[in-house]
C-alpha atoms as a PDB file:
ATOM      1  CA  UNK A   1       0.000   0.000   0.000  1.00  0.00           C
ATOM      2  CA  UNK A   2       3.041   2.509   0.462  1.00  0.00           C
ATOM      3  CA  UNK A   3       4.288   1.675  -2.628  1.00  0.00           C
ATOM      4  CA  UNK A   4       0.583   2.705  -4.143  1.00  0.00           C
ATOM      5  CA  UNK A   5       0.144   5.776  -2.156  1.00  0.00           C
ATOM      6  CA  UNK A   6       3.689   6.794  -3.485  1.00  0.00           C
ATOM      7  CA  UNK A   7       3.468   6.288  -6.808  1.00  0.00           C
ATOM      8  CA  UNK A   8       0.078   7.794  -7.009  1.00  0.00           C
ATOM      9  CA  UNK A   9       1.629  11.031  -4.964  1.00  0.00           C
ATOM     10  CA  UNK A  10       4.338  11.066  -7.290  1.00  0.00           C
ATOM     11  CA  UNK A  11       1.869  10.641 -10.319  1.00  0.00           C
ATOM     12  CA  UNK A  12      -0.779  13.893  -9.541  1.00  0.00           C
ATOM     13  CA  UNK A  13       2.084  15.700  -8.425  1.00  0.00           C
ATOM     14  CA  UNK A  14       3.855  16.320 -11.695  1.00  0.00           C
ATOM     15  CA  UNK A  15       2.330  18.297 -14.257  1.00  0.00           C
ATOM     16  CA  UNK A  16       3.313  17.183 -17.072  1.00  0.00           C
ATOM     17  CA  UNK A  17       0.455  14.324 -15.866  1.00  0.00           C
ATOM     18  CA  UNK A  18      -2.267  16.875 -15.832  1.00  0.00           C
ATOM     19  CA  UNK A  19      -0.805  18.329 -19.414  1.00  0.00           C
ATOM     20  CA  UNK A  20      -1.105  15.112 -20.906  1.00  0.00           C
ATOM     21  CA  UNK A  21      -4.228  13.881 -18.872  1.00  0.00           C
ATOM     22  CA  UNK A  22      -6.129  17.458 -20.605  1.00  0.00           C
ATOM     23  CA  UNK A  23      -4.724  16.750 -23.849  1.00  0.00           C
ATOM     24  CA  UNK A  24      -6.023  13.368 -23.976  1.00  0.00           C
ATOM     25  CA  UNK A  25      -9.303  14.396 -22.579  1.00  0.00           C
ATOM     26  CA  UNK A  26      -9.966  17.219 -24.501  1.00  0.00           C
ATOM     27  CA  UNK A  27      -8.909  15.689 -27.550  1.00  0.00           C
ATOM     28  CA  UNK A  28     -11.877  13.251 -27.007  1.00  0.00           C
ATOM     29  CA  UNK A  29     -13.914  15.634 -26.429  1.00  0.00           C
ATOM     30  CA  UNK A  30     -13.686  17.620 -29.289  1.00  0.00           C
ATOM     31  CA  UNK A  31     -12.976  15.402 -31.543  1.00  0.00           C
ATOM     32  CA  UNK A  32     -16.520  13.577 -30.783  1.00  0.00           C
ATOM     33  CA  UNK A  33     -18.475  16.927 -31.095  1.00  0.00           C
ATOM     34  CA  UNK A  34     -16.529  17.941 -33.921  1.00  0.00           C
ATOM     35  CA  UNK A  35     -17.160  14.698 -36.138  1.00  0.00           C
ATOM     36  CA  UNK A  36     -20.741  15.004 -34.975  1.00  0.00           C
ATOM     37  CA  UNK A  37     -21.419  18.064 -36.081  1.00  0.00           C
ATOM     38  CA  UNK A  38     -19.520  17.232 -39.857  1.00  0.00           C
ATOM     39  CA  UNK A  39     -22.221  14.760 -40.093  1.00  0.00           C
ATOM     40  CA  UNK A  40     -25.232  17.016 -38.907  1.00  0.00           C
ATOM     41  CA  UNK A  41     -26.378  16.671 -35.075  1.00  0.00           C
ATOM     42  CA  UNK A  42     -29.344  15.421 -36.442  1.00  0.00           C
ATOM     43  CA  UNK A  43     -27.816  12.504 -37.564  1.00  0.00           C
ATOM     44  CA  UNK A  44     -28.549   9.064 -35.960  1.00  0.00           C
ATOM     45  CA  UNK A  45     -25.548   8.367 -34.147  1.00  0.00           C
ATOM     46  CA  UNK A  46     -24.488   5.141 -32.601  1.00  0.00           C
ATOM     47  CA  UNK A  47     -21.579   4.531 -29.801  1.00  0.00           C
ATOM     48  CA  UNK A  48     -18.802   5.053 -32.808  1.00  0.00           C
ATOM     49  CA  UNK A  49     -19.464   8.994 -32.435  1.00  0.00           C
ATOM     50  CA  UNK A  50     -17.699   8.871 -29.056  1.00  0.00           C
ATOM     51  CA  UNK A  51     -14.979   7.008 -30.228  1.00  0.00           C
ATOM     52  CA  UNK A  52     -14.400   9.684 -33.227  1.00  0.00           C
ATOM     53  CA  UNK A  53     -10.301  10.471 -31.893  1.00  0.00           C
ATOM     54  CA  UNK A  54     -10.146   7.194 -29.695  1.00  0.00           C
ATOM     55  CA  UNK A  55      -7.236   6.300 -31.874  1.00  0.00           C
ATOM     56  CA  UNK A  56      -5.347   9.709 -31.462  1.00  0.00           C
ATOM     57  CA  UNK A  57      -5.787   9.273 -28.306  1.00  0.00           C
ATOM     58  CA  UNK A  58      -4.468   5.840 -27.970  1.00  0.00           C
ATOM     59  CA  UNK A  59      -1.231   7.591 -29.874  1.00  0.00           C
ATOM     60  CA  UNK A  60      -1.104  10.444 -27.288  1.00  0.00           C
ATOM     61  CA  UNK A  61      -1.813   7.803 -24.463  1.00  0.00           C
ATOM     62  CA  UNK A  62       1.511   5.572 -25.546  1.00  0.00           C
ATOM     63  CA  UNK A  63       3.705   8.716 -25.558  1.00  0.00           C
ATOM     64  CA  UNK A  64       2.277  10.079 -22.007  1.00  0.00           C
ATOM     65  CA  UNK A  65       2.331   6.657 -20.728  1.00  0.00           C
ATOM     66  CA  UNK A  66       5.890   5.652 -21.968  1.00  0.00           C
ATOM     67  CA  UNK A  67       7.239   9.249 -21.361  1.00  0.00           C
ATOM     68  CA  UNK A  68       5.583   9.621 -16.992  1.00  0.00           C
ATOM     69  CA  UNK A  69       7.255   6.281 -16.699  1.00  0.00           C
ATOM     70  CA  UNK A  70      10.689   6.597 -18.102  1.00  0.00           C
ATOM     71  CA  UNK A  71      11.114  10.415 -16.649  1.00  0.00           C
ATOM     72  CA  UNK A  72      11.125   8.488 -13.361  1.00  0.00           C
ATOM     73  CA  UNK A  73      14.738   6.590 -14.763  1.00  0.00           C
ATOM     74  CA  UNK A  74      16.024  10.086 -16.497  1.00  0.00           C
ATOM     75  CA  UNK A  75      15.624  12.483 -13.456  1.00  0.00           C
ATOM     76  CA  UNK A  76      16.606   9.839 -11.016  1.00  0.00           C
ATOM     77  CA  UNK A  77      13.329   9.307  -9.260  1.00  0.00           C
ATOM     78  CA  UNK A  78      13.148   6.191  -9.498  1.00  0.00           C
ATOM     79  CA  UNK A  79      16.471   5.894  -7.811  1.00  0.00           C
ATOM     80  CA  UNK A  80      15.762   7.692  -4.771  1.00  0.00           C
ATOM     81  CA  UNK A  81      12.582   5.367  -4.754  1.00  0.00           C
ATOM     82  CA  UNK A  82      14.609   1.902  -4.997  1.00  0.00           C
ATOM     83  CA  UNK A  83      16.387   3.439  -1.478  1.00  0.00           C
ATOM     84  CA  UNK A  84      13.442   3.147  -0.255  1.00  0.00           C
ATOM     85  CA  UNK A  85      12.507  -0.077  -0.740  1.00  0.00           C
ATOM     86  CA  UNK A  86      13.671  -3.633  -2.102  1.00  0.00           C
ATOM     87  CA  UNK A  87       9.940  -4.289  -3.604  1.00  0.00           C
ATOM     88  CA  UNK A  88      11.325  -3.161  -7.203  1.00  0.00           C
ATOM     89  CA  UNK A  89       8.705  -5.722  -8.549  1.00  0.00           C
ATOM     90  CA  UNK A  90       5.955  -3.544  -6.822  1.00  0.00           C
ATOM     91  CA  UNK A  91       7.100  -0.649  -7.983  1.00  0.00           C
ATOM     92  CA  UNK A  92       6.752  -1.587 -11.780  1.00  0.00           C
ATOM     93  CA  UNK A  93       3.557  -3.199 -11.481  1.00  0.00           C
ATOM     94  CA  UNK A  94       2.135   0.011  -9.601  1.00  0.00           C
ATOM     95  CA  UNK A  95       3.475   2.844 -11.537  1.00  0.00           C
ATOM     96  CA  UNK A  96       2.715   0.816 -14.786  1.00  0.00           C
ATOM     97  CA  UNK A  97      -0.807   0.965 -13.451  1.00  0.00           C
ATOM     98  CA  UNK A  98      -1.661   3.787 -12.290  1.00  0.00           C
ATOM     99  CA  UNK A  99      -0.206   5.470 -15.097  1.00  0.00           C
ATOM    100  CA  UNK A 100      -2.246   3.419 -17.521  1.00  0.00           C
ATOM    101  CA  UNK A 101      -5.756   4.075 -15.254  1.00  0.00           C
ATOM    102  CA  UNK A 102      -5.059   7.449 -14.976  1.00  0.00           C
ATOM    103  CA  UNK A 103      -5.033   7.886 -18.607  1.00  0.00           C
ATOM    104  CA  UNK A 104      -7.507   5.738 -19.336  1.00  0.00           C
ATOM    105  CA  UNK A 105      -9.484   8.054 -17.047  1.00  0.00           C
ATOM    106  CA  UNK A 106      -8.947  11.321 -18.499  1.00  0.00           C
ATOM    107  CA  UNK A 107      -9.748   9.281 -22.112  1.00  0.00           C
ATOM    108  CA  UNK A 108     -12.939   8.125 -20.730  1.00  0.00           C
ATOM    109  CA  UNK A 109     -14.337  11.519 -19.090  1.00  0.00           C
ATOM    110  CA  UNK A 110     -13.434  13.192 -22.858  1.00  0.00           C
ATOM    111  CA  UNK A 111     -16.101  10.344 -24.223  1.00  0.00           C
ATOM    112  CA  UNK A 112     -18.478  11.362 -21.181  1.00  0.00           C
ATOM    113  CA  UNK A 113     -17.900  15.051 -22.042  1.00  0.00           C
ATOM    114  CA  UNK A 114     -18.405  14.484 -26.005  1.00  0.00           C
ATOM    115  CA  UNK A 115     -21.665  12.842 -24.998  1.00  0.00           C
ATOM    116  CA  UNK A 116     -22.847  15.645 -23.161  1.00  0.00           C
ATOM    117  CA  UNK A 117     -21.764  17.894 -26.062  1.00  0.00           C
ATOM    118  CA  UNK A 118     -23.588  16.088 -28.495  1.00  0.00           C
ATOM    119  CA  UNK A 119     -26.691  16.148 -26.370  1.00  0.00           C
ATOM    120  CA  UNK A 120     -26.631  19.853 -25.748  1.00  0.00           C
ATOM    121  CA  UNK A 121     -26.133  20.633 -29.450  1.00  0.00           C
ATOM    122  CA  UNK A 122     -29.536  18.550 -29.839  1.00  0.00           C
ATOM    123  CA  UNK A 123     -28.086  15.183 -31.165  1.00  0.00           C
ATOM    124  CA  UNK A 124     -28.843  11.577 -29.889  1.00  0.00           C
ATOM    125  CA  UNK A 125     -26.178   8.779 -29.042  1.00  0.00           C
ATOM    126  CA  UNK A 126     -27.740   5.387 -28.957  1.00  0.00           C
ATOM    127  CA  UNK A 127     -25.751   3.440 -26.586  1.00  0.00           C
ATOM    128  CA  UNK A 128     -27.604   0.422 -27.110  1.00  0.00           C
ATOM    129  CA  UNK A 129     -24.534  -1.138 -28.581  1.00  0.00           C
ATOM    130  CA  UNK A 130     -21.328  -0.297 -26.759  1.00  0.00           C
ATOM    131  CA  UNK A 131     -18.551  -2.586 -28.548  1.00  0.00           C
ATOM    132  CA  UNK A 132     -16.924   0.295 -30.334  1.00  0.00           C
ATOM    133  CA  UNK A 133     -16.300   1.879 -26.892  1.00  0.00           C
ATOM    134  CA  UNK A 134     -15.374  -1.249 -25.825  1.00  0.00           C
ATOM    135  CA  UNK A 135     -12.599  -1.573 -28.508  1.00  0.00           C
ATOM    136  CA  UNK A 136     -11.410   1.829 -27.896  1.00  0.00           C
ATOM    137  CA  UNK A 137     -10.812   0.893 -23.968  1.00  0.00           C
ATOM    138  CA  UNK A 138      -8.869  -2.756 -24.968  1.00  0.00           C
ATOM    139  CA  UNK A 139      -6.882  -1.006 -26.889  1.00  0.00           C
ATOM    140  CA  UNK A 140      -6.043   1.711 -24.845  1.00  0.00           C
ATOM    141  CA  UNK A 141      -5.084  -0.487 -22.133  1.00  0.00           C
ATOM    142  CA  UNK A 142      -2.855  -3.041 -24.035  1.00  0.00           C
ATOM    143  CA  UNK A 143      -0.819  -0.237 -25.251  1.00  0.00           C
ATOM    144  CA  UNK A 144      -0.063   1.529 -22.367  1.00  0.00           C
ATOM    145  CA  UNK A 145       0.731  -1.403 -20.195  1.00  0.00           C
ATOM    146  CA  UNK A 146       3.032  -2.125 -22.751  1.00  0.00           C
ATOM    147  CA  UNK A 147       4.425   1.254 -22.899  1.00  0.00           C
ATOM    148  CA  UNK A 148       4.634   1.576 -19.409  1.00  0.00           C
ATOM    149  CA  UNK A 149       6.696  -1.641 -19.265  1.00  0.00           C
ATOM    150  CA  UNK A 150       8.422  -1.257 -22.461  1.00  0.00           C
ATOM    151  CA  UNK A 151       9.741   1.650 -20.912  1.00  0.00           C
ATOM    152  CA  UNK A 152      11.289   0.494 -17.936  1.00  0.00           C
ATOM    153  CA  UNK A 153      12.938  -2.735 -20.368  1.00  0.00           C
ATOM    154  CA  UNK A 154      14.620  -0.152 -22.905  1.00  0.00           C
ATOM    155  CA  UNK A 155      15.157   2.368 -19.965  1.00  0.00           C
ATOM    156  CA  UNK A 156      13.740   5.020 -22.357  1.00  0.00           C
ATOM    157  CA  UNK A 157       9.903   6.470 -22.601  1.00  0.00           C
ATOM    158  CA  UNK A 158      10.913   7.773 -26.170  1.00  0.00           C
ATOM    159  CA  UNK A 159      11.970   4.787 -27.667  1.00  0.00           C
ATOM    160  CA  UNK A 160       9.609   2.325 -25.688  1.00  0.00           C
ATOM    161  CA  UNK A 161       7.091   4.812 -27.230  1.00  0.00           C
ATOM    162  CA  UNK A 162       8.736   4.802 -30.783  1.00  0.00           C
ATOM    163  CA  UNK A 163       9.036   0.674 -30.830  1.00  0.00           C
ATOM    164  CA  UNK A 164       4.867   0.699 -30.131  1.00  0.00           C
ATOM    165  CA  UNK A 165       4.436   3.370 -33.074  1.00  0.00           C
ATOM    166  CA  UNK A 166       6.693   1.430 -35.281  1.00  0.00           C
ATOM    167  CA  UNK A 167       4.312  -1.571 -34.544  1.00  0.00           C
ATOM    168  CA  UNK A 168       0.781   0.252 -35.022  1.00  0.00           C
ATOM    169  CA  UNK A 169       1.788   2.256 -38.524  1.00  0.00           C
ATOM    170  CA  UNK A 170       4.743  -0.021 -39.796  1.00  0.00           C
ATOM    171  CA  UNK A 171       4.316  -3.661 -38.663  1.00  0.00           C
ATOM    172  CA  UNK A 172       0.510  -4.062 -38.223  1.00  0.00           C
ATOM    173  CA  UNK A 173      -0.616  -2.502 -40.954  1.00  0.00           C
ATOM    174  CA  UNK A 174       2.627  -4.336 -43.660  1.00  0.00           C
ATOM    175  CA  UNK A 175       1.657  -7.579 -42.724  1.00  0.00           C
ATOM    176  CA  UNK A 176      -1.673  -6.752 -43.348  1.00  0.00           C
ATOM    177  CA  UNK A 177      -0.908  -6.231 -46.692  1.00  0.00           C
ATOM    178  CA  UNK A 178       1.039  -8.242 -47.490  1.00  0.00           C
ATOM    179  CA  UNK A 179      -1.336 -11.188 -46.762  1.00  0.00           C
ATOM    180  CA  UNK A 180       1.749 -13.895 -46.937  1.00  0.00           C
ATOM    181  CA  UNK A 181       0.921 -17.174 -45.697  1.00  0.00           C
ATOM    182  CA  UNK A 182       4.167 -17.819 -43.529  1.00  0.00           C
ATOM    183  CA  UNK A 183       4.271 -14.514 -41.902  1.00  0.00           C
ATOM    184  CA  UNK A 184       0.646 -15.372 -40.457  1.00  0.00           C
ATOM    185  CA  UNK A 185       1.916 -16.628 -36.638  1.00  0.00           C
ATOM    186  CA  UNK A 186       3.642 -13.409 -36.375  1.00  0.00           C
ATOM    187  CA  UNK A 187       0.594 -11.199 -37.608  1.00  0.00           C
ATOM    188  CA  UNK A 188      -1.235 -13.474 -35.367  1.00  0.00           C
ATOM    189  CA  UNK A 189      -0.235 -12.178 -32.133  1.00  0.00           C
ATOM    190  CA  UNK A 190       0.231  -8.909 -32.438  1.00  0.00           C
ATOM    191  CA  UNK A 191      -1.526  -6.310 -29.980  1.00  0.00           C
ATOM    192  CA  UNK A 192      -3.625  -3.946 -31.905  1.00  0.00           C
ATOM    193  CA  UNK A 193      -5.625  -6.745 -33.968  1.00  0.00           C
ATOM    194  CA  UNK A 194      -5.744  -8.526 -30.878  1.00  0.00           C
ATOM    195  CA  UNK A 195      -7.216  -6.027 -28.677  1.00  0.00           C
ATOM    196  CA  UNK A 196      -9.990  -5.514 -31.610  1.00  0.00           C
ATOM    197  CA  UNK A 197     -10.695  -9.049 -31.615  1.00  0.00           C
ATOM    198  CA  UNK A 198     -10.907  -9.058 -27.940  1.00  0.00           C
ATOM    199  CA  UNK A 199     -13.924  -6.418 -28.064  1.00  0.00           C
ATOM    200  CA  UNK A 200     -15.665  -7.375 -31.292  1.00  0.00           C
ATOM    201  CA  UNK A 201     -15.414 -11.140 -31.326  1.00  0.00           C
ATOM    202  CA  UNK A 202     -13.665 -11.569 -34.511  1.00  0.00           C
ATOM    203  CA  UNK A 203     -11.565  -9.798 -36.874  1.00  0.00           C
ATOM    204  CA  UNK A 204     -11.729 -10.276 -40.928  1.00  0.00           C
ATOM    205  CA  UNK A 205      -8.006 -12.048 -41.692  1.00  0.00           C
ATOM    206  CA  UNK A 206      -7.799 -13.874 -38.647  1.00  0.00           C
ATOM    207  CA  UNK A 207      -8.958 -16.943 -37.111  1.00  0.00           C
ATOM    208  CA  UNK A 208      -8.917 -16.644 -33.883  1.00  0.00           C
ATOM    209  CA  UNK A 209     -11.718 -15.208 -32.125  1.00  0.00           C
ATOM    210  CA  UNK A 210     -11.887 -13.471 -28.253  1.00  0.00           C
ATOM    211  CA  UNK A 211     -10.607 -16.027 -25.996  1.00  0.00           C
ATOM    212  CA  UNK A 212      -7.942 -16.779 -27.989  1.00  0.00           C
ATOM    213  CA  UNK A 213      -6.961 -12.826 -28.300  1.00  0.00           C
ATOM    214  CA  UNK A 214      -7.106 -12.681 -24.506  1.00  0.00           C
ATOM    215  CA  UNK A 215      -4.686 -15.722 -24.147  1.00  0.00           C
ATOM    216  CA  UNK A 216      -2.281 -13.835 -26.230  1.00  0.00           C
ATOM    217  CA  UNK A 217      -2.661 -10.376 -25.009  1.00  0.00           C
ATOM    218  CA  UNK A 218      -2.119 -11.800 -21.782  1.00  0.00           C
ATOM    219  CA  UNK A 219       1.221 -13.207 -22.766  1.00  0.00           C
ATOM    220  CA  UNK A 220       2.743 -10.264 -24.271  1.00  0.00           C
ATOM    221  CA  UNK A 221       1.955  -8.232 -21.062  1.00  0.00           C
ATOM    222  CA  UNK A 222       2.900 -11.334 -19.069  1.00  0.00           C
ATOM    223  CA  UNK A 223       6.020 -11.596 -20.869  1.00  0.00           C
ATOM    224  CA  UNK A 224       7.114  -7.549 -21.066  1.00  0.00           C
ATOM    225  CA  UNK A 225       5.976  -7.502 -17.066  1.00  0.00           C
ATOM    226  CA  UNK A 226       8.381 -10.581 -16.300  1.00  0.00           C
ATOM    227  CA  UNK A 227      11.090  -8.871 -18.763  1.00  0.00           C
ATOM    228  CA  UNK A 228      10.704  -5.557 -17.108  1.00  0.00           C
ATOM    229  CA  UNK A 229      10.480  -7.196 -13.563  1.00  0.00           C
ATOM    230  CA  UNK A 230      13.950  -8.703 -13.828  1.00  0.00           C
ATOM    231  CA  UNK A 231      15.743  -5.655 -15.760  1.00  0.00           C
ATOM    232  CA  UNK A 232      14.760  -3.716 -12.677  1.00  0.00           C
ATOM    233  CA  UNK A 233      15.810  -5.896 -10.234  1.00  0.00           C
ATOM    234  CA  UNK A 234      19.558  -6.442 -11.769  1.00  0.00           C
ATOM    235  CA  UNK A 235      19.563  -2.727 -12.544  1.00  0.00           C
ATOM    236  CA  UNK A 236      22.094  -1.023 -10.659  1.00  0.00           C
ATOM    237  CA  UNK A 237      20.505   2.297  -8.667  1.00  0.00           C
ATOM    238  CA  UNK A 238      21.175   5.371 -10.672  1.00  0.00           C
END
């Protein structure tokens, strides 16, 4: 619970939190109203108008995630933190999280605030469906766990940050193109499809449906948080 309290203290405490937590949240926000009122507010909108810059955000998300985390190892925070205690395993699990929630948080209030927008300006949301808001959240999450602990593996929020970007605009979308039969496995267990697959059921190209994209996300976070675990704990303090 120290470790927690300590990492949350350290987290609200920083402003460059709060810069990122309003970009991300009024990014939402305005991009929802804004797309809604391209299309007319008197258009029939389903749960994809609050999800309008859910993918900008999951951009701006990896960079604030990667970046809170690995100022901790540039500035020497983290340091003066492993003083303080020998739990270096709870320390990566916490700050990793918190981050990640906190984010997550500001992402989600910027869809609440959309909604509201929407509604003032006279337009109607049916929420009778909420899988793309569903999607928007899985992927949100896998990619800033995995920044978060990609971060404290390469001991760098810029390139842990870079590595993710690489996979969401270079890898993800090549081998999606490409469409060659032996580089299936590795297209296979990637995050981003994944995490779609995890909130819609199924995915066109793959074969796999949602249990099987949990099993896998759950392995590349398992294996990044064991990777990360043991980096920090031969790391010397500095």
């Amino acid at each position: 619970m120290n470790i927690v309290n300590a990492e949350l203290r350290k987290l609200i405490t920083v402003r460059s939190t709060w810069v990122y937590a309003i970009i991300i949240l009024l990014g939402v926000a305005g991009g929802d109203v804004l797309s809604a009122k391209l299309y007319g507010f008197d258009t029939a909108f389903t749960a994809d108008a609050l999800t309008a810059a859910a993918d900008l955000a999951m951009l701006v998300m990896i960079f604030a995630v990667a970046n809170t985390v690995g100022a901790d190892m540039s500035k020497g925070t983290q340091a003066w933190t492993f003083l303080h205690t020998t739990r270096r395993t709870g320390v990566v699990t916490a700050s990793t999280l918190l981050t990640t929630i906190f984010y997550m948080l500001a992402g989600i209030v910027g869809m609440l605030l959309g909604w509201l927008g929407i509604t003032m300006f006279g337009g109607h949301v049916d929420l009778s469906s909420m899988t793309p808001i569903y999607g928007s959240l899985a992927r949100w999450a896998v990619f800033s766990l995995l920044a978060g602990l990609l971060a404290y593996i390469l001991r760098s929020g810029t390139f842990a940050a870079m590595l993710l970007l690489a996979d969401v605009f270079v890898l993800e979308v090549m081998l999606g193109a490409v469409q060659v039969d032996w580089l299936k496995p590795v297209q296979a267990v990637l995050p981003l499809a994944n995490a779609s697959i995890l909130a819609n059921g199924s995915l066109p190209g793959y074969d796999h449906g949602r249990w099987a994209a949990a099993t896998i996300l759950a392995c590349l976070l398992g294996v990044a948080f064991v990777a990360a675990s043991c980096i920090v704990a031969r790391r010397a303090v500095k």
